[in-house]
C-alpha atoms as a PDB file:
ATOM      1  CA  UNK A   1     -26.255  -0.199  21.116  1.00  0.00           C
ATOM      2  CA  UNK A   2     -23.962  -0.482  18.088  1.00  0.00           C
ATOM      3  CA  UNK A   3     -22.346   2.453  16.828  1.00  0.00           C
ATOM      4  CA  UNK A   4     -23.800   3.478  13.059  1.00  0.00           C
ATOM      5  CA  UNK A   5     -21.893   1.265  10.845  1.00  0.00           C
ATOM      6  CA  UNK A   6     -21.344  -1.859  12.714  1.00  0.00           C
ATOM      7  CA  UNK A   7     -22.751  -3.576  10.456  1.00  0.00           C
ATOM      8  CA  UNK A   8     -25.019  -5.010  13.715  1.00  0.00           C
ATOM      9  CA  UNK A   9     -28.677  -4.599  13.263  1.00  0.00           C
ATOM     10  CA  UNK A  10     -30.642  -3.330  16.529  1.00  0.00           C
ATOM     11  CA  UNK A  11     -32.355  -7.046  16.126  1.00  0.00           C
ATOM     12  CA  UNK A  12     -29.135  -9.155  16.987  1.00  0.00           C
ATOM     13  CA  UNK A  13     -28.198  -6.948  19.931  1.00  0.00           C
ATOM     14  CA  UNK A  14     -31.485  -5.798  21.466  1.00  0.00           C
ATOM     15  CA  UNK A  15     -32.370  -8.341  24.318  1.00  0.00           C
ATOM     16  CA  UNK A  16     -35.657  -7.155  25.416  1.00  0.00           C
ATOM     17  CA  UNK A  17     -37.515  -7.301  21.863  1.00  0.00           C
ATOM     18  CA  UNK A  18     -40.150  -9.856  22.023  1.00  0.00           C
ATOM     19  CA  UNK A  19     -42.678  -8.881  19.062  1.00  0.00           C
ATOM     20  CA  UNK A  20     -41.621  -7.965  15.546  1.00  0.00           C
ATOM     21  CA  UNK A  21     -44.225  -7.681  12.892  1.00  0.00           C
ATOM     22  CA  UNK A  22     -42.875  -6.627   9.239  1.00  0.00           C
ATOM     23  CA  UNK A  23     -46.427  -7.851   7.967  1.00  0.00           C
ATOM     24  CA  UNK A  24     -48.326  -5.897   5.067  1.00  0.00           C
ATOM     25  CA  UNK A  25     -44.547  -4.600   4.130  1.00  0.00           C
ATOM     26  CA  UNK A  26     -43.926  -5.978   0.503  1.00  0.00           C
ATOM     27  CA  UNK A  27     -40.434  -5.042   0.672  1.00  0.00           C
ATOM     28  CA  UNK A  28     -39.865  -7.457   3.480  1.00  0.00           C
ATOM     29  CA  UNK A  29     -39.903 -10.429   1.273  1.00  0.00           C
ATOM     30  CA  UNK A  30     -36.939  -9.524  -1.189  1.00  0.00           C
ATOM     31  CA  UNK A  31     -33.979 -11.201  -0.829  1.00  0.00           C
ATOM     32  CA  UNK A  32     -31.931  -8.298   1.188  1.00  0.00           C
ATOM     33  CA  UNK A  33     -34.236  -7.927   4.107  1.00  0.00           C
ATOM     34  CA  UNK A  34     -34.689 -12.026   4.475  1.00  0.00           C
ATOM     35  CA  UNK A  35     -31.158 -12.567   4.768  1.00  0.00           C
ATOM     36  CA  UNK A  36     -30.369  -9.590   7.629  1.00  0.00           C
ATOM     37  CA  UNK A  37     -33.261 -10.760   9.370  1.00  0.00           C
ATOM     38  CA  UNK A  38     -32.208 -14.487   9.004  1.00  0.00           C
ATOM     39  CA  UNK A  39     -28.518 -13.549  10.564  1.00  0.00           C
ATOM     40  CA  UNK A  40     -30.424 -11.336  13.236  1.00  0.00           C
ATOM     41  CA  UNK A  41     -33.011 -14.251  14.251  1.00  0.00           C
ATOM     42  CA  UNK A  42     -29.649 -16.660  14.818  1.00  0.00           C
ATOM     43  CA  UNK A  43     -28.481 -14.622  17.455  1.00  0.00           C
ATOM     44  CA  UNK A  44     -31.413 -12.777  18.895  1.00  0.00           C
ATOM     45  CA  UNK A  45     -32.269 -14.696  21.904  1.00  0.00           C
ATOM     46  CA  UNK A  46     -35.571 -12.527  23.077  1.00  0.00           C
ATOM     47  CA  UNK A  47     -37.856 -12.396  20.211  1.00  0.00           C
ATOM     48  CA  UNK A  48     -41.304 -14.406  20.422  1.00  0.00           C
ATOM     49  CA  UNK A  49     -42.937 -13.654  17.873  1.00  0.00           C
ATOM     50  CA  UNK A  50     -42.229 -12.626  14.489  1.00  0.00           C
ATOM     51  CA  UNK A  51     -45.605 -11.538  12.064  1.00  0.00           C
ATOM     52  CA  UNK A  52     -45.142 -11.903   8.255  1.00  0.00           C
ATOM     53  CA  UNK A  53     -48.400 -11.980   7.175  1.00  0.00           C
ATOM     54  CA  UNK A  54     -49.296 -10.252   3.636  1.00  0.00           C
ATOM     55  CA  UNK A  55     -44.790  -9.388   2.632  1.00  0.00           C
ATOM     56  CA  UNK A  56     -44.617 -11.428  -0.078  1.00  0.00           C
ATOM     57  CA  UNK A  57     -42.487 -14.337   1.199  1.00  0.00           C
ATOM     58  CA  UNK A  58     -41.895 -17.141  -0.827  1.00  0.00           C
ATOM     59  CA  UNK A  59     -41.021 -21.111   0.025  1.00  0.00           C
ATOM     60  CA  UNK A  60     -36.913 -19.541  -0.641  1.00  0.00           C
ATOM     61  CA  UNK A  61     -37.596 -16.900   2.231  1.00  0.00           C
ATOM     62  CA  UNK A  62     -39.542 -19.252   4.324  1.00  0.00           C
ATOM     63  CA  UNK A  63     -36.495 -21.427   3.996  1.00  0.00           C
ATOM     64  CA  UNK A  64     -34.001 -19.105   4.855  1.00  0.00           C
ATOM     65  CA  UNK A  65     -35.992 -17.827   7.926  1.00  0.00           C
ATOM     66  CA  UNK A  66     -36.183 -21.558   8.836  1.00  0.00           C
ATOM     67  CA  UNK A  67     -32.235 -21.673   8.761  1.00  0.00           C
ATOM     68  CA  UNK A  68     -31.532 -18.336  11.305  1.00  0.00           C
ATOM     69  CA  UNK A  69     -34.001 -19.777  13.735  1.00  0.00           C
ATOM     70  CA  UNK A  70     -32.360 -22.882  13.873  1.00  0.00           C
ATOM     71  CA  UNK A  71     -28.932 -21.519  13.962  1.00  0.00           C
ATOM     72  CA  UNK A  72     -30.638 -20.113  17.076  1.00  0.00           C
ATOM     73  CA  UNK A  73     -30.747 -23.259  18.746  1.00  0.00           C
END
């Protein structure tokens, strides 16, 4: 695990994660969360499935989620 301050989030390193859901958290659509989770999803290889249902995304967010998972690739 990365040492407080690595600026590595437990998402990019943890490799048996397969479920996140961050739905029903309003805070997970401003612009701070999207973009650590968009640098987390373009190196996390183990995640499945992701649930953002009800956080306030909007088409920018969608977009930038769209860019870490193919980054992924």
């Amino acid at each position: 695990m990365p040492q407080k301050g690595s600026g590595r989030s437990a998402l990019e390193v943890n490799r048996h994660l397969i479920y996140l859901d961050v739905g029903r958290n309003t805070g997970a659509g401003n612009e701070v969360p999207v973009q650590a989770l968009k640098f987390a999803l373009a190196t996390n290889r183990s995640l499945r499935t992701l649930g953002l249902a009800s956080c306030g995304l909007d088409s920018a967010a969608a977009i930038t989620f769209a860019e870490g998972l193919a980054d992924n690739f």
